[in-house]
PDB file of N, CA and C in Angstrom:
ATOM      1  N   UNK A   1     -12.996  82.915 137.320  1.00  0.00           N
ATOM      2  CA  UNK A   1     -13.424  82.627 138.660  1.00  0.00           C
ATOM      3  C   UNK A   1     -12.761  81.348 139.183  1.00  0.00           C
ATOM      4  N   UNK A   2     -12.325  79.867 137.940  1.00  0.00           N
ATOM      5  CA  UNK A   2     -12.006  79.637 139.006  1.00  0.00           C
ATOM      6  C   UNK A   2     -10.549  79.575 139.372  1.00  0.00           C
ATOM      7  N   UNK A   3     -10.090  80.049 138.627  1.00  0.00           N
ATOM      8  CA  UNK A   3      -8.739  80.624 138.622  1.00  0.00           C
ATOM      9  C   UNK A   3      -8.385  81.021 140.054  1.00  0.00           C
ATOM     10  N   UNK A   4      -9.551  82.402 140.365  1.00  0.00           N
ATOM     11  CA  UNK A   4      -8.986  82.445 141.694  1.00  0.00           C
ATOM     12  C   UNK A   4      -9.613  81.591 142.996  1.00  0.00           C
ATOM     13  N   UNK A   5     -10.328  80.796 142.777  1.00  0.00           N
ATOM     14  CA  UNK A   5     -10.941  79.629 143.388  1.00  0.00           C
ATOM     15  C   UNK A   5      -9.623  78.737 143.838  1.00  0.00           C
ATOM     16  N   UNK A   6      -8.655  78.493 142.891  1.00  0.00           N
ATOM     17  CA  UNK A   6      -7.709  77.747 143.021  1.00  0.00           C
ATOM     18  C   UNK A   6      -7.062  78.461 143.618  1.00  0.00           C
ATOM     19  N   UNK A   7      -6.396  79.866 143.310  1.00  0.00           N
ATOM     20  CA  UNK A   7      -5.728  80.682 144.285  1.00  0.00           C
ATOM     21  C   UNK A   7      -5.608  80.115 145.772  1.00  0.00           C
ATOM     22  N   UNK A   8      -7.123  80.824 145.817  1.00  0.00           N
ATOM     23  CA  UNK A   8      -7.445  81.013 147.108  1.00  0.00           C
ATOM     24  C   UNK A   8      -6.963  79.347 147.897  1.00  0.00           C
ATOM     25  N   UNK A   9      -7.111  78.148 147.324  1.00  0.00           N
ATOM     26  CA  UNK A   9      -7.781  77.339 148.126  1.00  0.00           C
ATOM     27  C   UNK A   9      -5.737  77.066 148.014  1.00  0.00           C
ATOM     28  N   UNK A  10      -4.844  77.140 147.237  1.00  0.00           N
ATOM     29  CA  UNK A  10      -3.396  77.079 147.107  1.00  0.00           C
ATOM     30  C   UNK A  10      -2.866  78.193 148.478  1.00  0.00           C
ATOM     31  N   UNK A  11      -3.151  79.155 148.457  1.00  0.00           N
ATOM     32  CA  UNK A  11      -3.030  79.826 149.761  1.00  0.00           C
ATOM     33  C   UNK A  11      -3.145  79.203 151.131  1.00  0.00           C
ATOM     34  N   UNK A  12      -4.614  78.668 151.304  1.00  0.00           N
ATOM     35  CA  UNK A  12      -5.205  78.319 152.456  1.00  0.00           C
ATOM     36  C   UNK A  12      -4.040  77.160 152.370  1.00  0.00           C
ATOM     37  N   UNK A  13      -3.648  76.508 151.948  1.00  0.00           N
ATOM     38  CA  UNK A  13      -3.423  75.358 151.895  1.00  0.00           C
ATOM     39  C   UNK A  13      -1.460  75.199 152.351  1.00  0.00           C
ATOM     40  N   UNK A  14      -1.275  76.616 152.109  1.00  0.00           N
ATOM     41  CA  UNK A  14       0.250  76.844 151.957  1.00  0.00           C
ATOM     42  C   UNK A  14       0.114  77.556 153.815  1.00  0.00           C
ATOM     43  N   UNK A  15      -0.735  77.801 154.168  1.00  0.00           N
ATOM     44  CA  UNK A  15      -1.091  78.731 155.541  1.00  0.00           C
ATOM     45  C   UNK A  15      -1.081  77.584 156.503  1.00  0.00           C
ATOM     46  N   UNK A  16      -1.997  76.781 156.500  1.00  0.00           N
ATOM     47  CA  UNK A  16      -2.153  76.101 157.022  1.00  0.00           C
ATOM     48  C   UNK A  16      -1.310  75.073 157.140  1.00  0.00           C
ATOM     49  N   UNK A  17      -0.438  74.763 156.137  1.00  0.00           N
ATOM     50  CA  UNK A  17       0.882  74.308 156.523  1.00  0.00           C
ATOM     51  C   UNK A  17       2.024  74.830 157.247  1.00  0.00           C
ATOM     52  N   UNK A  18       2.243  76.440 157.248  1.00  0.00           N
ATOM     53  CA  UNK A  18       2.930  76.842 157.799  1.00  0.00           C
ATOM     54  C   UNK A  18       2.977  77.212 159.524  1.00  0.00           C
ATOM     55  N   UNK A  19       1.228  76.925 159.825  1.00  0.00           N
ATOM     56  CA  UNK A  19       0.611  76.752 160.818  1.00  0.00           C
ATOM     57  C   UNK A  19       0.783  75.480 161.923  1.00  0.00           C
ATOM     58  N   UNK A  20       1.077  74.059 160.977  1.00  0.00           N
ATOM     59  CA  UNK A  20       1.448  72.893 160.938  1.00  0.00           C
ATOM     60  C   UNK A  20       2.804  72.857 161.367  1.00  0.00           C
ATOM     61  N   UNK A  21       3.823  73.469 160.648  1.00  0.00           N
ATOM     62  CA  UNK A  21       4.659  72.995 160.932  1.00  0.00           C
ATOM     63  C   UNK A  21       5.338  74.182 162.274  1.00  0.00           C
ATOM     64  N   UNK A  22       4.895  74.991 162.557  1.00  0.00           N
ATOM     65  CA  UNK A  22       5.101  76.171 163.759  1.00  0.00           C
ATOM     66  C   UNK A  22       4.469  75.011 164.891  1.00  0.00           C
ATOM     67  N   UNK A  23       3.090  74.041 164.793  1.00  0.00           N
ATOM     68  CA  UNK A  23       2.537  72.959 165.800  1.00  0.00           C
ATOM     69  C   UNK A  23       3.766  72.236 166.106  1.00  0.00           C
ATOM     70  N   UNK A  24       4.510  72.206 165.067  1.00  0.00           N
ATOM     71  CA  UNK A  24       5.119  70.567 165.170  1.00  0.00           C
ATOM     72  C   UNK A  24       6.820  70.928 165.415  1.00  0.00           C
ATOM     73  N   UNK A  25       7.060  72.188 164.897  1.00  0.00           N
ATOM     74  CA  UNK A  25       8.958  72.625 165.361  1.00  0.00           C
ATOM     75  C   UNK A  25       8.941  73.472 166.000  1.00  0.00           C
ATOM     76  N   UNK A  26       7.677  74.532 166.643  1.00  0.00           N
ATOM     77  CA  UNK A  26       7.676  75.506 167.565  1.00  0.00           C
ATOM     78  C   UNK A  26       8.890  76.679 167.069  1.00  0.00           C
ATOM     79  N   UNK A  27       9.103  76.327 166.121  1.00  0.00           N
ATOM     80  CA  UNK A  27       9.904  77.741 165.416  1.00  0.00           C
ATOM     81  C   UNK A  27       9.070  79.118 165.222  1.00  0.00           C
ATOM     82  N   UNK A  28       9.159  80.303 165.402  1.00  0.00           N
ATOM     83  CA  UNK A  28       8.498  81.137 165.924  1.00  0.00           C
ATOM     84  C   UNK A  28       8.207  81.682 164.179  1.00  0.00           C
ATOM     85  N   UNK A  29       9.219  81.521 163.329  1.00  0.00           N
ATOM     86  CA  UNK A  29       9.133  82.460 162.174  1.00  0.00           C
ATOM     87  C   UNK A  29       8.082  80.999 160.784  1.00  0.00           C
ATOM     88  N   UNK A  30       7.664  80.488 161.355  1.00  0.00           N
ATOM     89  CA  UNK A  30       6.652  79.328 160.695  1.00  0.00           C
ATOM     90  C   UNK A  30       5.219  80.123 161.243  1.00  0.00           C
ATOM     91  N   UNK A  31       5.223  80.923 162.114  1.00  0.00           N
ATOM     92  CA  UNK A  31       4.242  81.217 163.102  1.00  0.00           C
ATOM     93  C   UNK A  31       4.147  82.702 162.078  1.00  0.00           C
ATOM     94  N   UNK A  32       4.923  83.399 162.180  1.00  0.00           N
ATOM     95  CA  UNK A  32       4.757  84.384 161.361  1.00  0.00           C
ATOM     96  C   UNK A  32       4.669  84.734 159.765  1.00  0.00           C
ATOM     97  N   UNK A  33       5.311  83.478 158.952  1.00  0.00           N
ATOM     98  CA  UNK A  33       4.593  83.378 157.776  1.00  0.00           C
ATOM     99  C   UNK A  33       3.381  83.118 157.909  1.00  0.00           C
ATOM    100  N   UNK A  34       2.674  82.511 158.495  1.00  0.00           N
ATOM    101  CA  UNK A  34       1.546  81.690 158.304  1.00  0.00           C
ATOM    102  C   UNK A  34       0.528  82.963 158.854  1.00  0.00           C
ATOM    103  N   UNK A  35       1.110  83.939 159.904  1.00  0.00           N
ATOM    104  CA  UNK A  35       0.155  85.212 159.664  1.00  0.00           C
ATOM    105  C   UNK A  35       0.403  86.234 158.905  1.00  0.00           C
ATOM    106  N   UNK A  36       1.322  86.380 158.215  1.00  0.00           N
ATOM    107  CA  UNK A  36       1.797  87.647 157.148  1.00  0.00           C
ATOM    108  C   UNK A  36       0.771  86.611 156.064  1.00  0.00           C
ATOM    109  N   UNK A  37       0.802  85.763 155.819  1.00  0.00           N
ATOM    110  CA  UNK A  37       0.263  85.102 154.407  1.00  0.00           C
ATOM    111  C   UNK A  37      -1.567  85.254 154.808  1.00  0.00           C
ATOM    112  N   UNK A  38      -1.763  84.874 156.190  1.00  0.00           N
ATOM    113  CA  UNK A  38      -3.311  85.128 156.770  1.00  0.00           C
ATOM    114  C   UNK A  38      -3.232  86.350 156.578  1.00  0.00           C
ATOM    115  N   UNK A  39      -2.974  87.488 156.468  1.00  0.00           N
ATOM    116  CA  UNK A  39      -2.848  88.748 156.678  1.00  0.00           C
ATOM    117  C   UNK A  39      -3.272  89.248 155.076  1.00  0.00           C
ATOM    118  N   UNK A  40      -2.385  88.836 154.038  1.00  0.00           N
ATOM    119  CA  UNK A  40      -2.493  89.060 152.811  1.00  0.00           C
ATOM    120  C   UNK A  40      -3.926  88.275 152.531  1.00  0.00           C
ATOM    121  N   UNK A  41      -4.734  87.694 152.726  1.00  0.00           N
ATOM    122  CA  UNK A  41      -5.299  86.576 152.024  1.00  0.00           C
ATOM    123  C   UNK A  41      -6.603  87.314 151.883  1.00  0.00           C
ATOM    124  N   UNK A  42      -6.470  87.702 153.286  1.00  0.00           N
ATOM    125  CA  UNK A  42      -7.899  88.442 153.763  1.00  0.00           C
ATOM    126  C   UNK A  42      -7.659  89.775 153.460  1.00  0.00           C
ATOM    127  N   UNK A  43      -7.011  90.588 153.489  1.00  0.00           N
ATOM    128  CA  UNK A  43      -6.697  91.508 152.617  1.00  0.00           C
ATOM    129  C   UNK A  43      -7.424  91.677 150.843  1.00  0.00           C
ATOM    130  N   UNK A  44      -7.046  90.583 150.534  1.00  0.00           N
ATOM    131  CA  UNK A  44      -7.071  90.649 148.832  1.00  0.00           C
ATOM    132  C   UNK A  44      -8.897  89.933 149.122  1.00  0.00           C
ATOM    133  N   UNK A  45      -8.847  89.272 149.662  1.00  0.00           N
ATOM    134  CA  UNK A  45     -10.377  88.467 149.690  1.00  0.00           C
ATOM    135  C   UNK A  45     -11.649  90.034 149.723  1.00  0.00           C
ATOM    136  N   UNK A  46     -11.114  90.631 150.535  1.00  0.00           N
ATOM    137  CA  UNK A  46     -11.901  91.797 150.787  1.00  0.00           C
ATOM    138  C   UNK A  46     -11.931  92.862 149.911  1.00  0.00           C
ATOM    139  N   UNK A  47     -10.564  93.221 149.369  1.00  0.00           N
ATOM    140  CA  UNK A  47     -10.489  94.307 148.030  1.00  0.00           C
ATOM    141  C   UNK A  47     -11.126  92.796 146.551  1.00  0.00           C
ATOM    142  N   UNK A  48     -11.248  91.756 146.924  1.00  0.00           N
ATOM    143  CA  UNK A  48     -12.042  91.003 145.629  1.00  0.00           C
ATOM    144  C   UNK A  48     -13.748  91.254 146.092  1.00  0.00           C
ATOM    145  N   UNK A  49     -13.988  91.390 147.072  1.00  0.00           N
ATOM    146  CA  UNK A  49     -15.300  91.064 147.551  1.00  0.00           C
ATOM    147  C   UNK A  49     -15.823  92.920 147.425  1.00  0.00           C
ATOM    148  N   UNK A  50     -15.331  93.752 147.663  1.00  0.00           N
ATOM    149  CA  UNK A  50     -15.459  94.781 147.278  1.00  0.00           C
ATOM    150  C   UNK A  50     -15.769  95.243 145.914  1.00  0.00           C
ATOM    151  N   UNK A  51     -14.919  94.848 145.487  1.00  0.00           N
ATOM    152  CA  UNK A  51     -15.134  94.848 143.319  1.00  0.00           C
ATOM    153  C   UNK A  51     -16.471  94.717 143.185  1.00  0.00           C
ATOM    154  N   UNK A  52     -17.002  93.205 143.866  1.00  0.00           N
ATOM    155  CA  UNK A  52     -18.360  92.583 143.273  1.00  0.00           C
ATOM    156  C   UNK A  52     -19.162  93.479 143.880  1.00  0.00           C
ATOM    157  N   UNK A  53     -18.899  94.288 144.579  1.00  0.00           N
ATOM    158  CA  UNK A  53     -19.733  94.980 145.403  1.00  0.00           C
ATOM    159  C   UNK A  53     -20.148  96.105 144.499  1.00  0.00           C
ATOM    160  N   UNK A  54     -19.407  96.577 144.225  1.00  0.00           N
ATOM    161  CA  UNK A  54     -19.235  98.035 143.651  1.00  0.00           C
ATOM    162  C   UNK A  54     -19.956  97.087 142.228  1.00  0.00           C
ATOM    163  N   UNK A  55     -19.800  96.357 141.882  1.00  0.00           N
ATOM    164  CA  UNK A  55     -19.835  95.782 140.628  1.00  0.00           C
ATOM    165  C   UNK A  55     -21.515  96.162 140.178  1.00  0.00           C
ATOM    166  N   UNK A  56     -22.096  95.235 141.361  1.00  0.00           N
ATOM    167  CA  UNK A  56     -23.537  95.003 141.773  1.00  0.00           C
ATOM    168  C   UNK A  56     -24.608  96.838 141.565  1.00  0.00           C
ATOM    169  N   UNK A  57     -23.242  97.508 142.323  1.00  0.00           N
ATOM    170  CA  UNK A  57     -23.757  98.897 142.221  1.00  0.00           C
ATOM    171  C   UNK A  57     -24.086  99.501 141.237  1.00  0.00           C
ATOM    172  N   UNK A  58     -22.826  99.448 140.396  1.00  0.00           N
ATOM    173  CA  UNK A  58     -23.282 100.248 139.317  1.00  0.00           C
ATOM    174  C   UNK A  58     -23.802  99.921 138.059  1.00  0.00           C
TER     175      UNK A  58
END
Protein backbone atom coordinates (compact mmCIF):
# COMPACT_ATOMS: atom_id res chain seq x y z
CA UNK A 1 0.00 0.00 0.00
CA UNK A 2 2.40 2.26 0.41
CA UNK A 3 4.16 1.61 -2.47
CA UNK A 4 1.37 2.82 -4.37
CA UNK A 5 0.81 5.74 -1.96
CA UNK A 6 4.13 6.91 -3.27
CA UNK A 7 3.10 6.20 -6.82
CA UNK A 8 0.34 8.04 -6.71
CA UNK A 9 1.65 11.11 -4.83
CA UNK A 10 5.14 10.84 -7.66
CA UNK A 11 2.46 11.20 -10.38
CA UNK A 12 0.49 14.05 -8.87
CA UNK A 13 3.59 15.62 -8.43
CA UNK A 14 5.09 15.04 -12.05
CA UNK A 15 1.30 16.51 -13.33
CA UNK A 16 1.31 19.23 -11.64
CA UNK A 17 4.53 20.21 -12.80
CA UNK A 18 3.76 19.78 -16.18
CA UNK A 19 0.75 21.98 -15.45
CA UNK A 20 3.38 24.57 -14.05
CA UNK A 21 5.39 24.76 -16.54
CA UNK A 22 2.42 24.99 -19.61
CA UNK A 23 1.50 28.37 -16.66
CA UNK A 24 4.83 29.60 -17.10
CA UNK A 25 6.05 28.77 -21.20
CA UNK A 26 2.46 28.56 -22.58
CA UNK A 27 3.77 25.67 -24.71
CA UNK A 28 0.70 23.82 -25.66
CA UNK A 29 2.33 20.14 -25.51
CA UNK A 30 3.26 20.76 -21.40
CA UNK A 31 -0.61 21.24 -21.45
CA UNK A 32 -1.14 17.94 -22.93
CA UNK A 33 1.19 15.79 -20.97
CA UNK A 34 -0.10 17.01 -17.93
CA UNK A 35 -3.68 15.73 -19.27
CA UNK A 36 -2.67 12.39 -20.93
CA UNK A 37 -0.80 11.74 -17.40
CA UNK A 38 -4.35 13.26 -15.54
CA UNK A 39 -6.03 10.96 -17.82
CA UNK A 40 -3.95 7.80 -16.87
CA UNK A 41 -3.96 8.52 -13.11
CA UNK A 42 -7.59 8.48 -12.76
CA UNK A 43 -7.93 5.77 -14.93
CA UNK A 44 -5.71 3.35 -12.82
CA UNK A 45 -7.07 5.11 -9.43
CA UNK A 46 -10.48 3.74 -10.47
CA UNK A 47 -9.54 0.15 -11.91
CA UNK A 48 -7.44 0.24 -8.08
CA UNK A 49 -10.57 1.42 -6.32
CA UNK A 50 -12.61 -1.14 -8.11
CA UNK A 51 -10.37 -4.22 -6.98
CA UNK A 52 -11.16 -3.09 -3.28
CA UNK A 53 -14.49 -3.06 -4.30
CA UNK A 54 -14.97 -6.30 -5.70
CA UNK A 55 -12.51 -7.27 -2.94
CA UNK A 56 -15.06 -6.20 -0.11
CA UNK A 57 -17.61 -8.31 -2.21
CA UNK A 58 -16.54 -11.37 -2.26
Amino acid sequence: MLFFRWLGMMFALGIIASFGLYIATGQERFKRIGLMGLRWVVLAGLGFFAVLILERIA
